[in-house]
C-alpha atoms as a PDB file:
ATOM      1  CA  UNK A   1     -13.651  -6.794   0.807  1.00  0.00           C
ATOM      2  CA  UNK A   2     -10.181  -4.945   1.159  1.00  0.00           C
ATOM      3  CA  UNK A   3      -9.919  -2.696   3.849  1.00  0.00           C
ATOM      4  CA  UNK A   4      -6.756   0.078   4.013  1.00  0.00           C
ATOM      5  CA  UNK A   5      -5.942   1.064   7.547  1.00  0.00           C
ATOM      6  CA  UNK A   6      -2.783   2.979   9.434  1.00  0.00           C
ATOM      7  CA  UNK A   7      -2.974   6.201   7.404  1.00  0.00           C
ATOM      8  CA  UNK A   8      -2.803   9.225   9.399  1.00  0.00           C
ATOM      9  CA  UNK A   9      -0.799  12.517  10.043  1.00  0.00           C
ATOM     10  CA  UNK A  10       2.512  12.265  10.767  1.00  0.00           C
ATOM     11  CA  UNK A  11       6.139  14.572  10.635  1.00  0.00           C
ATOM     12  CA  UNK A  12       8.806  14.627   7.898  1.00  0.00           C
ATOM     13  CA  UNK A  13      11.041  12.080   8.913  1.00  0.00           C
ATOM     14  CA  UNK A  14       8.987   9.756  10.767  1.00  0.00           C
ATOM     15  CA  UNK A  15       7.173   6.457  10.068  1.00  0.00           C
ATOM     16  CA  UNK A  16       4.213   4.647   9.492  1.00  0.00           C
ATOM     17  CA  UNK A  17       2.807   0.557   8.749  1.00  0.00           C
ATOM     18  CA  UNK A  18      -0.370   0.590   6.150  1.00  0.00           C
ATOM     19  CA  UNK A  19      -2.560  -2.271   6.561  1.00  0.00           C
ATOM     20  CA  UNK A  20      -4.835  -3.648   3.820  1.00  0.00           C
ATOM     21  CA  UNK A  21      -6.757  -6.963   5.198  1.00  0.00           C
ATOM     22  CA  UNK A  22      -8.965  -9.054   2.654  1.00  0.00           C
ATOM     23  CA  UNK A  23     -12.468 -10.183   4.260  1.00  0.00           C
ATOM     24  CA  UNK A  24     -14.866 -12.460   2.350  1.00  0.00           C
ATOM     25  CA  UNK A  25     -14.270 -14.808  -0.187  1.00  0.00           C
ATOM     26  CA  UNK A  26     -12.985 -12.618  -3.340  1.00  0.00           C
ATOM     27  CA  UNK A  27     -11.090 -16.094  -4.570  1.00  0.00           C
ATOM     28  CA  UNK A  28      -7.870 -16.919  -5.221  1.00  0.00           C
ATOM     29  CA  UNK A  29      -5.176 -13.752  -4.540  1.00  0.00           C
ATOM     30  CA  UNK A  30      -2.895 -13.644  -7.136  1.00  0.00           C
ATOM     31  CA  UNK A  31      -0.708 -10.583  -5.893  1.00  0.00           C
ATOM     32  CA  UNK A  32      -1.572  -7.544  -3.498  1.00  0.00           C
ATOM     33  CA  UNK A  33      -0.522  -4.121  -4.603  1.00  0.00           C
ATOM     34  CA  UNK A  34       0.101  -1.102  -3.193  1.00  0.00           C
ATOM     35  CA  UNK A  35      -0.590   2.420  -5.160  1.00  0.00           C
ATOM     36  CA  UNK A  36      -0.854   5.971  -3.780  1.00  0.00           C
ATOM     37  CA  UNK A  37      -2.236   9.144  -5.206  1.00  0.00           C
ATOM     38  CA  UNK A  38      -1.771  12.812  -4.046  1.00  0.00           C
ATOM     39  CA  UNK A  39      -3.651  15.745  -4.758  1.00  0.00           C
ATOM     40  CA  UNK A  40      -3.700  16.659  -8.448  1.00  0.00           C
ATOM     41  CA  UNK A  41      -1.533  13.435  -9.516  1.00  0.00           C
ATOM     42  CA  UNK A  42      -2.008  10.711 -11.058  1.00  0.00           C
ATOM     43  CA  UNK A  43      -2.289   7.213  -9.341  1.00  0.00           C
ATOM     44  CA  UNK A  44       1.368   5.498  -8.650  1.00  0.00           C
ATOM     45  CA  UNK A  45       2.369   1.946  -8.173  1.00  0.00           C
ATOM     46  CA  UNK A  46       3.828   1.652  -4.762  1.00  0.00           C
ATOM     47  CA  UNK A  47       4.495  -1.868  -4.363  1.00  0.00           C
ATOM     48  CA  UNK A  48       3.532  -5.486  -4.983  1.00  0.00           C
ATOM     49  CA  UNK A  49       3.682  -8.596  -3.637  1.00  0.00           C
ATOM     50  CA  UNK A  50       2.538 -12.484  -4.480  1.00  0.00           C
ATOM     51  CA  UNK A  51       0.934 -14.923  -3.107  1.00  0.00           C
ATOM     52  CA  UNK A  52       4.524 -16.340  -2.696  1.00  0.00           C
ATOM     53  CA  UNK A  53       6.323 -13.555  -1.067  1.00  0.00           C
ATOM     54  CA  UNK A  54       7.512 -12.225  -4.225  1.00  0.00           C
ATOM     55  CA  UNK A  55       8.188  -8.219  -3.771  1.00  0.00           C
ATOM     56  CA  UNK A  56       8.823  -5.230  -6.120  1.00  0.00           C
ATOM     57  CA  UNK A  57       8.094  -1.566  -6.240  1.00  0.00           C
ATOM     58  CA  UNK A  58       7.632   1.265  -8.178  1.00  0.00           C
ATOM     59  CA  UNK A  59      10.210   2.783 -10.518  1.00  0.00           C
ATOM     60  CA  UNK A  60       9.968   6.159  -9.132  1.00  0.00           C
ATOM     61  CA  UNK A  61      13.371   7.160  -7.748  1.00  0.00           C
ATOM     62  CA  UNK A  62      11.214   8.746  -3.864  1.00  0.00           C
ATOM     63  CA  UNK A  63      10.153   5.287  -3.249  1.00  0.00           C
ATOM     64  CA  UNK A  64      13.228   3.674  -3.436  1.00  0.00           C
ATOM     65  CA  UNK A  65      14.493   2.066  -0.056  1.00  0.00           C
ATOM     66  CA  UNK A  66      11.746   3.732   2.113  1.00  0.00           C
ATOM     67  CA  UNK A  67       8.701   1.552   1.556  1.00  0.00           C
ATOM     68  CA  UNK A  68       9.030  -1.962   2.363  1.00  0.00           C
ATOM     69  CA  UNK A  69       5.627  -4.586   1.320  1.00  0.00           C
ATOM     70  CA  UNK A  70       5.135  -7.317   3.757  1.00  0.00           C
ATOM     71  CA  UNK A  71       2.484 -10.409   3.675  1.00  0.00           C
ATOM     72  CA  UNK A  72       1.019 -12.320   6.884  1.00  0.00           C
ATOM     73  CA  UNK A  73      -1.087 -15.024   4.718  1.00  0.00           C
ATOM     74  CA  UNK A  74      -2.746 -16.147   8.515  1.00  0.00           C
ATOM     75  CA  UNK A  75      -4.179 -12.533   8.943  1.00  0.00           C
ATOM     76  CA  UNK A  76      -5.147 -12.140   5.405  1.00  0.00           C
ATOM     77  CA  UNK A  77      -3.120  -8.778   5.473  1.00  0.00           C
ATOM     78  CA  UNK A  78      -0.353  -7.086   3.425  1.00  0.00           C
ATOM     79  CA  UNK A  79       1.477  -4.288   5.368  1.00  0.00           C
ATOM     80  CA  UNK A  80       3.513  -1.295   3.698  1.00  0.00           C
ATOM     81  CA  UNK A  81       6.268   0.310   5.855  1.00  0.00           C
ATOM     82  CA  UNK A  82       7.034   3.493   5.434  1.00  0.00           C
ATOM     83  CA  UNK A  83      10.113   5.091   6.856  1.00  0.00           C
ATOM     84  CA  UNK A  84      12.017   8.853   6.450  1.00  0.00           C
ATOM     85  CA  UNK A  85       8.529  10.069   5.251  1.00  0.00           C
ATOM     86  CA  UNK A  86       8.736  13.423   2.925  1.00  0.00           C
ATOM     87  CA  UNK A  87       5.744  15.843   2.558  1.00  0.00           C
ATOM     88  CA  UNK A  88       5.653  14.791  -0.885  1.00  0.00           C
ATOM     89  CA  UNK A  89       4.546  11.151   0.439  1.00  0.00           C
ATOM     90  CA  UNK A  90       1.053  12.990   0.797  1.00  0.00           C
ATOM     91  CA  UNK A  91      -1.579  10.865  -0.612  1.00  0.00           C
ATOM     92  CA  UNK A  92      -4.086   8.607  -0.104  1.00  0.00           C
ATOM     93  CA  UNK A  93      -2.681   5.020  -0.282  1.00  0.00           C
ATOM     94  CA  UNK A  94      -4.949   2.056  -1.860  1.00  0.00           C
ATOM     95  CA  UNK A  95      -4.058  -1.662  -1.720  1.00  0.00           C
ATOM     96  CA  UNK A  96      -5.507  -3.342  -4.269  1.00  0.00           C
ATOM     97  CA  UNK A  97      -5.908  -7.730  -4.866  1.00  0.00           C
ATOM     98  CA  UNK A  98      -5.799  -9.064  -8.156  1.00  0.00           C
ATOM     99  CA  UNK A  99      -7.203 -12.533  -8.891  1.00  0.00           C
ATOM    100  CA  UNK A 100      -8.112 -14.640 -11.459  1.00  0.00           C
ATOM    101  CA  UNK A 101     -11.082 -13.208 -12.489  1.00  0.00           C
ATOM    102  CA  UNK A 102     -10.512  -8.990 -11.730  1.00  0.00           C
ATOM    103  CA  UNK A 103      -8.251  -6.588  -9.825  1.00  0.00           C
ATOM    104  CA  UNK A 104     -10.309  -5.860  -6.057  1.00  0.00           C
ATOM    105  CA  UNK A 105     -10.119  -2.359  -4.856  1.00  0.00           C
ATOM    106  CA  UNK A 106      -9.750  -0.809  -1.094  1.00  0.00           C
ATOM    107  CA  UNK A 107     -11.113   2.775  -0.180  1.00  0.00           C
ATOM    108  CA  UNK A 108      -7.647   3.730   0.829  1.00  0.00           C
ATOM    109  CA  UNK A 109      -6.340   5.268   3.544  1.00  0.00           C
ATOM    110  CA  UNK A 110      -4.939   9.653   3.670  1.00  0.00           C
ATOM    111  CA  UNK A 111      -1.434   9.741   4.726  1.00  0.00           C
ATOM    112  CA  UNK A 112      -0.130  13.144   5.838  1.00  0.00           C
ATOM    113  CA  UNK A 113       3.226  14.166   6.211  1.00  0.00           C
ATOM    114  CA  UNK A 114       3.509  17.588   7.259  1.00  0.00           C
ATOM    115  CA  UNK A 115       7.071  19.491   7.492  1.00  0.00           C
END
């Protein structure tokens, strides 16, 4: 019911827009997050956002004014932009809906930044 999309490979420096569109009836979306996680790591918090355009991100220090979490509520989508990509932004990147009743889980989509 949540698709990831817009991973791929891409050079240090450059850009990319993650999609993650709901299909289905999963209720009543509370917030949308994004998390990554790269080889060997543990899963991060990327960013959130709610169901009334409320945003925040993680508390590491690389995500900090690179990633930007965006909602179209029409298209049932929430976009992550990704700018000045490092190789250590690496990972496969899951959005993730939580409701009322439980959190509802993408397959995630590899992003590869190469140097």
């Amino acid at each position: 019911q949540l698709q990831a999309s817009g991973g791929g490979l891409v050079q240090a420096g450059g850009s990319l827009r993650l999609s993650c569109t709901t299909s289905g009836d999963i209720g009543s979306i509370i917030a949308t997050a994004w998390f990554r996680q790269a080889p060997g790591k543990q899963r991060e918090l990327v960013a959130t956002i709610t169901n009334s355009d409320i945003s925040a991100y993680g508390d590491a220090d690389s995500l900090k004014g690179r990633f930007t979490i965006s909602r179209d509520g029409a298209k049932n989508t929430v976009y992550l932009g990704t700018t000045s990509l490092k190789p250590d932004d690496t990972a496969v990147y899951y959005c993730a809906a939580d409701t009322e009743d439980r959190w509802w889980w993408g397959h995630g989509t590899l992003v590869t930044v190469s140097s």
